[in-house]
PDB file of N, CA and C in Angstrom:
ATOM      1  N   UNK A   1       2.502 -18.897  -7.793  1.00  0.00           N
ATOM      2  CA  UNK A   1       1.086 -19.060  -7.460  1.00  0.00           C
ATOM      3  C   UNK A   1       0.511 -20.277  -8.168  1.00  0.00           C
ATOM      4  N   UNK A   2       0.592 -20.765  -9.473  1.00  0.00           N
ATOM      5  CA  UNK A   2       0.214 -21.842 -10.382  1.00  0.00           C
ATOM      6  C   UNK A   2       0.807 -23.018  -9.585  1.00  0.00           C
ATOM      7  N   UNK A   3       2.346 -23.056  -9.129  1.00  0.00           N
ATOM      8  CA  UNK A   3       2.797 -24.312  -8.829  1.00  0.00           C
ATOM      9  C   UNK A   3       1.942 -24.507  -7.478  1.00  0.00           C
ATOM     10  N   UNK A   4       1.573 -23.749  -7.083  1.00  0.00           N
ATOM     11  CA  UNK A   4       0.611 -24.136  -5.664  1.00  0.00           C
ATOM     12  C   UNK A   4      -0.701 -24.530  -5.888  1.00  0.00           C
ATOM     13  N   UNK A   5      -1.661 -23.997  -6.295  1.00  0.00           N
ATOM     14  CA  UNK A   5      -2.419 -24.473  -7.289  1.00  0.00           C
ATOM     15  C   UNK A   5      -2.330 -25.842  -7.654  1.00  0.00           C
ATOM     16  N   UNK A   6      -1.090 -25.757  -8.989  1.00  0.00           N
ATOM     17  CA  UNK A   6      -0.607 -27.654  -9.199  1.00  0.00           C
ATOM     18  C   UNK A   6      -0.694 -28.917  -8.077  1.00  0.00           C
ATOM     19  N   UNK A   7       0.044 -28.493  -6.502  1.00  0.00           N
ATOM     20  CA  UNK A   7       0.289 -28.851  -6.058  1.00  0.00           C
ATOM     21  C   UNK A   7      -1.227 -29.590  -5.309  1.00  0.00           C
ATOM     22  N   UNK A   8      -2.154 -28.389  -5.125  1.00  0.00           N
ATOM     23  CA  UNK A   8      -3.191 -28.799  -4.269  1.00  0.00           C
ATOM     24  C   UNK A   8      -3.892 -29.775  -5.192  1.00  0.00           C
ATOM     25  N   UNK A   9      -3.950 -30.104  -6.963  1.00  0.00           N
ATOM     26  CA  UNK A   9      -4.644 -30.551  -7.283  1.00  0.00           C
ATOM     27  C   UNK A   9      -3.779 -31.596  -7.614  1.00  0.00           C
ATOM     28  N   UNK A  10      -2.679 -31.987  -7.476  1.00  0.00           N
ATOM     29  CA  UNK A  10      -2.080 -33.181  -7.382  1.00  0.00           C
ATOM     30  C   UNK A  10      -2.516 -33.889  -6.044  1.00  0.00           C
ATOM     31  N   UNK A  11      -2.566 -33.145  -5.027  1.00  0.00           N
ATOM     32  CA  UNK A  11      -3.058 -33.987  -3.836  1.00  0.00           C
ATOM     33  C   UNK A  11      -4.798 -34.663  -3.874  1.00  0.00           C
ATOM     34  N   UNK A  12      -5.243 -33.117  -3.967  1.00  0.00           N
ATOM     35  CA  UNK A  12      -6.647 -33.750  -4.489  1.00  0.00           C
ATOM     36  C   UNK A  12      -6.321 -35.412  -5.261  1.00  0.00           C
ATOM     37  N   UNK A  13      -5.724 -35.489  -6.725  1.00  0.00           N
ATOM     38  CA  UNK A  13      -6.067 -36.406  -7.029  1.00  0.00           C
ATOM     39  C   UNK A  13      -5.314 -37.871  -6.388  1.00  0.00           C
ATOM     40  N   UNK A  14      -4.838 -36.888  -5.701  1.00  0.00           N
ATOM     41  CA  UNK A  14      -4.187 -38.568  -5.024  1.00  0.00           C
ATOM     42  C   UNK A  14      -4.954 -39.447  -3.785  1.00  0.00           C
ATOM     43  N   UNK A  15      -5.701 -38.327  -3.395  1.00  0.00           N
ATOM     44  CA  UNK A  15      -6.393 -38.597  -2.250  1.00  0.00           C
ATOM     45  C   UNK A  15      -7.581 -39.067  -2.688  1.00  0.00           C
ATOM     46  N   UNK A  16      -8.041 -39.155  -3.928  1.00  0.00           N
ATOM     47  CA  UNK A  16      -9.043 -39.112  -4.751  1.00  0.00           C
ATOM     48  C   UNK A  16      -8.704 -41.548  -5.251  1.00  0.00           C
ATOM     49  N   UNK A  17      -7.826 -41.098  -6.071  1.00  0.00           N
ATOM     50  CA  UNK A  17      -6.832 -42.242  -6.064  1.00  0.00           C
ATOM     51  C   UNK A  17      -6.775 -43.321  -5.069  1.00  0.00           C
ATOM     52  N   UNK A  18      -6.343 -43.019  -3.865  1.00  0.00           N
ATOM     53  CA  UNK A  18      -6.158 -44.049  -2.893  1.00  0.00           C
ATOM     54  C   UNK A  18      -7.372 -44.262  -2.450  1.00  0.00           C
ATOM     55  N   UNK A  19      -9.120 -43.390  -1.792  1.00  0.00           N
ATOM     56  CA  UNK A  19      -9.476 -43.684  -1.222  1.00  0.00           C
ATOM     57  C   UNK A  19     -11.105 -43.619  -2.098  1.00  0.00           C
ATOM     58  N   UNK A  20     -11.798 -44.064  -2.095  1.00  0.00           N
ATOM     59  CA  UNK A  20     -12.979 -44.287  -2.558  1.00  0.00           C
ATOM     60  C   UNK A  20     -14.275 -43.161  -1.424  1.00  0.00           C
ATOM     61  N   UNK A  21     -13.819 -42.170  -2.220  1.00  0.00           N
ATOM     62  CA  UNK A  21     -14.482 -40.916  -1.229  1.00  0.00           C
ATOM     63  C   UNK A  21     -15.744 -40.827  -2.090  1.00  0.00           C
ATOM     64  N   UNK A  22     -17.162 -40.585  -1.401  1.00  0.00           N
ATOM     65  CA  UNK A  22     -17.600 -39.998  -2.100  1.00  0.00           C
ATOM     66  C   UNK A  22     -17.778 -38.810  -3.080  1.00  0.00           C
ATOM     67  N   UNK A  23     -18.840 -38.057  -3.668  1.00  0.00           N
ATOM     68  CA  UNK A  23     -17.739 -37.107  -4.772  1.00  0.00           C
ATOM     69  C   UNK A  23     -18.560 -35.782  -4.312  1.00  0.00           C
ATOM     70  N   UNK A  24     -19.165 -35.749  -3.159  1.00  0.00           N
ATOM     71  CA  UNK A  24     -19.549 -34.234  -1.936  1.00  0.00           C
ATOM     72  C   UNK A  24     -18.506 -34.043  -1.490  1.00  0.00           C
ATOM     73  N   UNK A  25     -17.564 -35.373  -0.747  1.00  0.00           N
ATOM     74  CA  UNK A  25     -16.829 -34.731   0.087  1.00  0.00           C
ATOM     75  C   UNK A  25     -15.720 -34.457  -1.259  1.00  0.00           C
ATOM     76  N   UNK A  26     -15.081 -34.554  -1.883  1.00  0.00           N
ATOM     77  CA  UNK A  26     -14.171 -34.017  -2.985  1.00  0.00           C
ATOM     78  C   UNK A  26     -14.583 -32.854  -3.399  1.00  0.00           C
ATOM     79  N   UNK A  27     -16.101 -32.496  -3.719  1.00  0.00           N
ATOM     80  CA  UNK A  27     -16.558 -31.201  -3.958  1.00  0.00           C
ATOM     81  C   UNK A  27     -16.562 -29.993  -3.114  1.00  0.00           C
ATOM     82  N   UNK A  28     -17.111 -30.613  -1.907  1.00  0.00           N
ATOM     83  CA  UNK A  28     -16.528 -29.200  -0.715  1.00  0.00           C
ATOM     84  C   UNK A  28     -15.064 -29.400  -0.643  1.00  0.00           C
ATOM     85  N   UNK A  29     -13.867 -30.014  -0.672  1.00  0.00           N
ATOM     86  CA  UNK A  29     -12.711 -29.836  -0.351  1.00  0.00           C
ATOM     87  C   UNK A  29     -12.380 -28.466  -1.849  1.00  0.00           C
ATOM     88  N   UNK A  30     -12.508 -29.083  -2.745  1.00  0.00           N
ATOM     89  CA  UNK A  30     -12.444 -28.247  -4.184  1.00  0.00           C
ATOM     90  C   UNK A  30     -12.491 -26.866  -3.832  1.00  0.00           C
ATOM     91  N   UNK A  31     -14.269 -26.719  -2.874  1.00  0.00           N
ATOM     92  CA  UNK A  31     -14.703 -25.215  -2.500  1.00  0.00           C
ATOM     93  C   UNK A  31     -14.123 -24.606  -1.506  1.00  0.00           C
ATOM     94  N   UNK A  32     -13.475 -25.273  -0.730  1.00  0.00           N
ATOM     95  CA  UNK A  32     -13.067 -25.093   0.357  1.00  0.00           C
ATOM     96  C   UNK A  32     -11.395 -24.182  -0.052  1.00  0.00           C
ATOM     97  N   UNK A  33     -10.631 -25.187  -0.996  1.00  0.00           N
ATOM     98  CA  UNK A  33      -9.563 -24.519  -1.279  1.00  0.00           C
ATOM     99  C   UNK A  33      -9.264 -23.252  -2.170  1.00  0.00           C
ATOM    100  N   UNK A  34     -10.421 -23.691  -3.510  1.00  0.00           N
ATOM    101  CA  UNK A  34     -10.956 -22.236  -4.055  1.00  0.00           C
ATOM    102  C   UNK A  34     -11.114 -21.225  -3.401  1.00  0.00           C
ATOM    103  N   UNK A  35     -11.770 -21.202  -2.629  1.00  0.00           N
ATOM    104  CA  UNK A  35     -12.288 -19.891  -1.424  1.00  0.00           C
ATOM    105  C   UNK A  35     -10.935 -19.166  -0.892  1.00  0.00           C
ATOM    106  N   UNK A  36     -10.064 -20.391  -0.695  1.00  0.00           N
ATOM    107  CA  UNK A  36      -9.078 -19.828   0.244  1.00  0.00           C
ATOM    108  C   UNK A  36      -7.456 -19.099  -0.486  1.00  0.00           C
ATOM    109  N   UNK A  37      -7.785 -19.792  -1.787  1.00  0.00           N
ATOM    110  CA  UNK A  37      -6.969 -19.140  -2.993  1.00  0.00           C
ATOM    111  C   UNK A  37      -7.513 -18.054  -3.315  1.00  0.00           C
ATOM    112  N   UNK A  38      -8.587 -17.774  -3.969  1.00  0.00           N
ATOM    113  CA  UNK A  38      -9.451 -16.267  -3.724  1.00  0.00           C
ATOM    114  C   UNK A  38      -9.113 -15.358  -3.060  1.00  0.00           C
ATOM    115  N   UNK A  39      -8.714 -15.824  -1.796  1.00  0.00           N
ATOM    116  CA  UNK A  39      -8.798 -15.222  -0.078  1.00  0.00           C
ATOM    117  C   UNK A  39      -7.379 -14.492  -0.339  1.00  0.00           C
ATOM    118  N   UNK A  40      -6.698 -15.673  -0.227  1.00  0.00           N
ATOM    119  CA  UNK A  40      -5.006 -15.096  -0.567  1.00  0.00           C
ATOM    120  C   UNK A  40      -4.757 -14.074  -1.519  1.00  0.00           C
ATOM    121  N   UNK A  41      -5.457 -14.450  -3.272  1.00  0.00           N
ATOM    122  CA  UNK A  41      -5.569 -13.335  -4.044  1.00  0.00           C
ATOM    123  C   UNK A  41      -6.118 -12.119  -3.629  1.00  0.00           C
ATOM    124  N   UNK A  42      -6.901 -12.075  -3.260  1.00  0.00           N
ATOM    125  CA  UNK A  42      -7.728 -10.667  -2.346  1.00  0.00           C
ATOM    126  C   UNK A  42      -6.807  -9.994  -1.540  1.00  0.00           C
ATOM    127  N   UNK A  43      -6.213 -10.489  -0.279  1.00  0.00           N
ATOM    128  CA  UNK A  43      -5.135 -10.170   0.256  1.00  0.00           C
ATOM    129  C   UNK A  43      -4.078  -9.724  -0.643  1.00  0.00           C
ATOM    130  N   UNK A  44      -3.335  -9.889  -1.556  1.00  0.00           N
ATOM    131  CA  UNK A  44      -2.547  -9.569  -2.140  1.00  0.00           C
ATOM    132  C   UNK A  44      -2.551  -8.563  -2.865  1.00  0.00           C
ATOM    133  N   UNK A  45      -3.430  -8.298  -3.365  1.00  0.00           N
ATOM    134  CA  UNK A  45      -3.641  -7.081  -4.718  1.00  0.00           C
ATOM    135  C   UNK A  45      -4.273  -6.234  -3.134  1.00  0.00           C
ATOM    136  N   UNK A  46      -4.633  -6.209  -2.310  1.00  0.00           N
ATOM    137  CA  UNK A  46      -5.277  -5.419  -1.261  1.00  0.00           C
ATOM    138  C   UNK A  46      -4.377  -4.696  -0.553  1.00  0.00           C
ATOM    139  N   UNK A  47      -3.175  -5.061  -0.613  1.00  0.00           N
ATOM    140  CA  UNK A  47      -1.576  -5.036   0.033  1.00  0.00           C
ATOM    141  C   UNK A  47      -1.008  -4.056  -1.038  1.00  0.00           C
ATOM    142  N   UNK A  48      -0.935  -4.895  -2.241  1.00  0.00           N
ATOM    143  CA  UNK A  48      -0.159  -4.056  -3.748  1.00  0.00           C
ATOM    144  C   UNK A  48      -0.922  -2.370  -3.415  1.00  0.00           C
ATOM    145  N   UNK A  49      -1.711  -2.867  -3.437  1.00  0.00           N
ATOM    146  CA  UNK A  49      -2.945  -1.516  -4.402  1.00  0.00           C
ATOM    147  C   UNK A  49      -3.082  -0.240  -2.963  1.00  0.00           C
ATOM    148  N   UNK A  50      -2.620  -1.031  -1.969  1.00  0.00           N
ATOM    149  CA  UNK A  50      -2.635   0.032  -1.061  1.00  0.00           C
ATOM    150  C   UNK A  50      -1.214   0.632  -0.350  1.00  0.00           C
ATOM    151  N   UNK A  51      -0.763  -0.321  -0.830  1.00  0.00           N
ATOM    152  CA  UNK A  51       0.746   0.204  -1.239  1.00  0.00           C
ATOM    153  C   UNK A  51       1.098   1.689  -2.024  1.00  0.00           C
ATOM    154  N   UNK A  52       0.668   0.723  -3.508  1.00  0.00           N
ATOM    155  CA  UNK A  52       0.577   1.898  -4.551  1.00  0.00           C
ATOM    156  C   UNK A  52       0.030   3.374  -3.896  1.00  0.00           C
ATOM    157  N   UNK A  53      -1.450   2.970  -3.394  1.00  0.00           N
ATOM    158  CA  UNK A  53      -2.345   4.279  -3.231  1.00  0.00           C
ATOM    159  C   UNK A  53      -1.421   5.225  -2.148  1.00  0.00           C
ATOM    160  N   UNK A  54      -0.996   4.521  -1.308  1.00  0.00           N
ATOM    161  CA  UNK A  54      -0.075   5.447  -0.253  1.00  0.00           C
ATOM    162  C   UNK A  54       1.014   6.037  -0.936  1.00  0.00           C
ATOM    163  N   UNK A  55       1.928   5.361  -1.794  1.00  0.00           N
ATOM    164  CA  UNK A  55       3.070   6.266  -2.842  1.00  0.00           C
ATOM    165  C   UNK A  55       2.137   7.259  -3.075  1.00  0.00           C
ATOM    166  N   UNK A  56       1.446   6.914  -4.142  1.00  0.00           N
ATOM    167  CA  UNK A  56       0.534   8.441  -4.836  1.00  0.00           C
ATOM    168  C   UNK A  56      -0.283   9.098  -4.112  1.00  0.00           C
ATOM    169  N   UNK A  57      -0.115   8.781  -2.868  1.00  0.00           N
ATOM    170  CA  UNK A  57      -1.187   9.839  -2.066  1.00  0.00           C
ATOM    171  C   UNK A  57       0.319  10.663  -1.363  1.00  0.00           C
ATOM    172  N   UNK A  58       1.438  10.317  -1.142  1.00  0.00           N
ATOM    173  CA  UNK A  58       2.004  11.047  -0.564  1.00  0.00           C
ATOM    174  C   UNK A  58       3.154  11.979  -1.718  1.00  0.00           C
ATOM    175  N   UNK A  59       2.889  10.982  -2.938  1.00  0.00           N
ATOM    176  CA  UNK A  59       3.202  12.444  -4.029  1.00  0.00           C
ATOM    177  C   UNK A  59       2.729  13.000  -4.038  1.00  0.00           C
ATOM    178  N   UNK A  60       1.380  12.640  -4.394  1.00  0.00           N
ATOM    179  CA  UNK A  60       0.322  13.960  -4.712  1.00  0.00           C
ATOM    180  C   UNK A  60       0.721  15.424  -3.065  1.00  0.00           C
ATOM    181  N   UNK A  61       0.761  15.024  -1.944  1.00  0.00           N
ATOM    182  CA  UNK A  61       0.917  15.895  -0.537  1.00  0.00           C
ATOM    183  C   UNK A  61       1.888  16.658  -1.318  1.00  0.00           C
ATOM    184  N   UNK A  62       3.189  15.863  -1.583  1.00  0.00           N
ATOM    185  CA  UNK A  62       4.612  16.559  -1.495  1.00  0.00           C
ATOM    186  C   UNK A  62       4.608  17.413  -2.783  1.00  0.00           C
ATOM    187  N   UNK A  63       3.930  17.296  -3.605  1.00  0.00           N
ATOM    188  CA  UNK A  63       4.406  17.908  -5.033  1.00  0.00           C
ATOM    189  C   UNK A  63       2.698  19.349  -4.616  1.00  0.00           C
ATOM    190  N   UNK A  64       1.920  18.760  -4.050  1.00  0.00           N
ATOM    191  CA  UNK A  64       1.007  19.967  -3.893  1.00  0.00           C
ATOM    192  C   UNK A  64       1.315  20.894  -2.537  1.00  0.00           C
ATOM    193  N   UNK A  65       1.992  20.386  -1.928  1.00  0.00           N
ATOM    194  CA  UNK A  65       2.541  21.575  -0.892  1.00  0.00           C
ATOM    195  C   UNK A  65       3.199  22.595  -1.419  1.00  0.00           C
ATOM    196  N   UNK A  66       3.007  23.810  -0.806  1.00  0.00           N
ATOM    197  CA  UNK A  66       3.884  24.892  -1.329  1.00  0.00           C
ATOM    198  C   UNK A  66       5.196  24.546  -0.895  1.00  0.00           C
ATOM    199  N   UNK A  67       6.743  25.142  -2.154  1.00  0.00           N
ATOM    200  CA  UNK A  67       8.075  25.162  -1.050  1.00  0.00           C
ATOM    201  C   UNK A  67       7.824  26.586  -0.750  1.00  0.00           C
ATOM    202  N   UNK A  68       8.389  26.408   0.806  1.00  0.00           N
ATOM    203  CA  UNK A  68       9.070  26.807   1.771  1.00  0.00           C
ATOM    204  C   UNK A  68       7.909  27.029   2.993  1.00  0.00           C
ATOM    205  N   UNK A  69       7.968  28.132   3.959  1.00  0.00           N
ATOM    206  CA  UNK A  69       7.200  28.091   4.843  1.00  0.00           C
ATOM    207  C   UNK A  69       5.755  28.991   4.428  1.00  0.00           C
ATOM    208  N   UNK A  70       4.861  28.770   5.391  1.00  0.00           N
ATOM    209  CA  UNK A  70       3.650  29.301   5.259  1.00  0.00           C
ATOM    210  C   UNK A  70       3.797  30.360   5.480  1.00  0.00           C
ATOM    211  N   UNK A  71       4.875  31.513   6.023  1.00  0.00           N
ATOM    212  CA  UNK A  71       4.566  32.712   6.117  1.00  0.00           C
ATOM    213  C   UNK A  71       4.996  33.640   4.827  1.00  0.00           C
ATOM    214  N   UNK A  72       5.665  33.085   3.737  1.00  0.00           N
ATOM    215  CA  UNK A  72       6.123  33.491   2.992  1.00  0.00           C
ATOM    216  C   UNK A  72       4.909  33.945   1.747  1.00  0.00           C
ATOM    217  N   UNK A  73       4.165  34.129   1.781  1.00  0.00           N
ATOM    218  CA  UNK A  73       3.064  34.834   0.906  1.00  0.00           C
ATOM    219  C   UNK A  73       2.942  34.172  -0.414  1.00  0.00           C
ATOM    220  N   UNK A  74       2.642  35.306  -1.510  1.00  0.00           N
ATOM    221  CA  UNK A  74       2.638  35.226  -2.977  1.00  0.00           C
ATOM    222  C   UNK A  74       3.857  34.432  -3.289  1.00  0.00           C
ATOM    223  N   UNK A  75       4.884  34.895  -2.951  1.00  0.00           N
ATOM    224  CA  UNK A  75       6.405  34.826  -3.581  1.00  0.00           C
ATOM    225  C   UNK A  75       6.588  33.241  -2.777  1.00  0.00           C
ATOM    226  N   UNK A  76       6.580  32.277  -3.992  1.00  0.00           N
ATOM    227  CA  UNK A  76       6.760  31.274  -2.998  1.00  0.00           C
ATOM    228  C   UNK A  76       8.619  30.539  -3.793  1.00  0.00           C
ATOM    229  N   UNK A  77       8.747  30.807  -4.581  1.00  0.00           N
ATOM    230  CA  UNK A  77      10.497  30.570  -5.355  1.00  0.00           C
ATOM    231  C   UNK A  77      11.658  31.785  -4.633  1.00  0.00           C
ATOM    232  N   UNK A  78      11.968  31.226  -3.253  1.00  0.00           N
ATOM    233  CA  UNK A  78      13.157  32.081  -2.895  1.00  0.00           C
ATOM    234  C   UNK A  78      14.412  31.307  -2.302  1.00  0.00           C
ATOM    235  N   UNK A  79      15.353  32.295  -2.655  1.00  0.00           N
ATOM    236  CA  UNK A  79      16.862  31.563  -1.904  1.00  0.00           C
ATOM    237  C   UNK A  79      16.655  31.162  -0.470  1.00  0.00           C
ATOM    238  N   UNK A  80      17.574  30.526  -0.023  1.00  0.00           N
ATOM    239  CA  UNK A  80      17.143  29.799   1.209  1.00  0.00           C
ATOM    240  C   UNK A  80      17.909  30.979   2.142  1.00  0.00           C
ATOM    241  N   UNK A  81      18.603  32.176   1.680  1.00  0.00           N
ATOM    242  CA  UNK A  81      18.923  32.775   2.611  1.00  0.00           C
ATOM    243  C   UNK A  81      17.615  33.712   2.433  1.00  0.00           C
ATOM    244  N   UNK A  82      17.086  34.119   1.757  1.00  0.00           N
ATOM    245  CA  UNK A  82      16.123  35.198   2.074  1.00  0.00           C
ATOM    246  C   UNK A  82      14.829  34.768   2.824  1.00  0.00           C
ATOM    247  N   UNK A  83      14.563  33.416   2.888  1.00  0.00           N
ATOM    248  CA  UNK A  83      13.552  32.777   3.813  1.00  0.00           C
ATOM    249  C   UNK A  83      14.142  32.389   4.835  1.00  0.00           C
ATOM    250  N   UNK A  84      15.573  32.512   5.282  1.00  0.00           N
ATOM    251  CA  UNK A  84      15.660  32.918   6.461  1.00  0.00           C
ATOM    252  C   UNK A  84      15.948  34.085   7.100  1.00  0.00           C
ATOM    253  N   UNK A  85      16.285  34.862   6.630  1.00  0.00           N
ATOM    254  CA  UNK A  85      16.234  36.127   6.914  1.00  0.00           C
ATOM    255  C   UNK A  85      14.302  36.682   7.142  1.00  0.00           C
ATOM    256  N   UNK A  86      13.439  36.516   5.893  1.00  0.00           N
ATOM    257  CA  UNK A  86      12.129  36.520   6.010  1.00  0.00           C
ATOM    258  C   UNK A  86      11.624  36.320   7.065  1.00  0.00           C
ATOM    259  N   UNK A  87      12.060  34.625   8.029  1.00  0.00           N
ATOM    260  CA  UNK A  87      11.656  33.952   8.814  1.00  0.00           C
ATOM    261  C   UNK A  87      12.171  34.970  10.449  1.00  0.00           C
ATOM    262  N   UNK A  88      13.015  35.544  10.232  1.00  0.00           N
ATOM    263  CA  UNK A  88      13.266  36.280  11.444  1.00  0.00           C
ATOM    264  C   UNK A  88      13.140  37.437  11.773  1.00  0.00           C
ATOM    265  N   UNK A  89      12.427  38.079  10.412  1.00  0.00           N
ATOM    266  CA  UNK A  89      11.792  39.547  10.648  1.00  0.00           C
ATOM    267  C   UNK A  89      10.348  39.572  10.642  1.00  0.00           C
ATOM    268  N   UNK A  90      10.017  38.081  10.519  1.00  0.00           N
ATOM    269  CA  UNK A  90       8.702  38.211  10.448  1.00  0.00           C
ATOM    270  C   UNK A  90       8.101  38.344  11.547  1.00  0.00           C
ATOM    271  N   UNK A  91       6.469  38.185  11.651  1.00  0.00           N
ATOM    272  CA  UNK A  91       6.130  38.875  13.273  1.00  0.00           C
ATOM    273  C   UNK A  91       6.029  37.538  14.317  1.00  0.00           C
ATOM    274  N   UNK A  92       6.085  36.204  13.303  1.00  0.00           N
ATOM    275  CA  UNK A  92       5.331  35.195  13.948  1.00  0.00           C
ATOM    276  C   UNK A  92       7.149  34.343  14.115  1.00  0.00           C
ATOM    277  N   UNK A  93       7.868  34.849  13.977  1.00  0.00           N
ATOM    278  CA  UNK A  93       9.387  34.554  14.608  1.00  0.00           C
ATOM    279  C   UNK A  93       9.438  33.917  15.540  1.00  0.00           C
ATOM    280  N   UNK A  94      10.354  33.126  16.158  1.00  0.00           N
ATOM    281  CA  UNK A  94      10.304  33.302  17.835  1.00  0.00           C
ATOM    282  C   UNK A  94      11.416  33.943  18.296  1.00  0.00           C
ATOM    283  N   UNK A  95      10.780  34.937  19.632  1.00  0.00           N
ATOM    284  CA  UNK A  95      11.902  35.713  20.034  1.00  0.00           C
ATOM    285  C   UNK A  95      13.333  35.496  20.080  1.00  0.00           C
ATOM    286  N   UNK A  96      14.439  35.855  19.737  1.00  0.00           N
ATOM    287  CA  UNK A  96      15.758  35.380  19.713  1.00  0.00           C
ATOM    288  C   UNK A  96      16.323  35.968  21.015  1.00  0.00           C
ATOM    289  N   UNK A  97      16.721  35.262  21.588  1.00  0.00           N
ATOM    290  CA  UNK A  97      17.423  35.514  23.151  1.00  0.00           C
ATOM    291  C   UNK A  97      18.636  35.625  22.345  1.00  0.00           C
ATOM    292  N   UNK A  98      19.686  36.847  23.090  1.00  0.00           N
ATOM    293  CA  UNK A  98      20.789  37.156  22.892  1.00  0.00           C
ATOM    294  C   UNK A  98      21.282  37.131  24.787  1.00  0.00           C
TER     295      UNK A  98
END
């Protein structure tokens, strides 16, 4: 990010250098590129930070969901055979075609 920065104000002064500009138009170019470095920074941490927020919003889901299924009540720590067995005596099952 700095070497870009460097870069724009090496041009600035070169352009500064060769041509006998007045010192408005050097001042809006200044504002002009400021703004747009800003712009980029904004974008970036806007990207990071919503990045981040989506990880921790979808820990926070996964670690606050109950395990296993919703029909399983109070008792939510069971073997995976007894929540399926649970799951097929329960009333909200779906019918098993034999």
């Amino acid at each position: 990010m700095t070497s870009i920065i460097m870069a724009i104000v090496a041009v600035i002064i070169i352009v500064v250098a060769l041509s006998s500009v007045s010192y408005v138009v050097i001042v809006v170019i200044i504002i002009i590129i400021t703004i747009t470095i800003i712009i980029i920074i904004i974008i970036i941490v806007a990207i990071m930070s919503g990045v981040i927020l989506h990880s921790v919003s979808v820990h926070v889901m996964t670690t606050a969901m109950p395990h296993g299924s919703r029909n399983d009540g109070p008792q939510e720590s069971r073997t995976g055979a007894e929540k399926v067995e649970r799951f097929h005596t329960s009333e909200t099952a779906p019918m098993r075609v034999f």
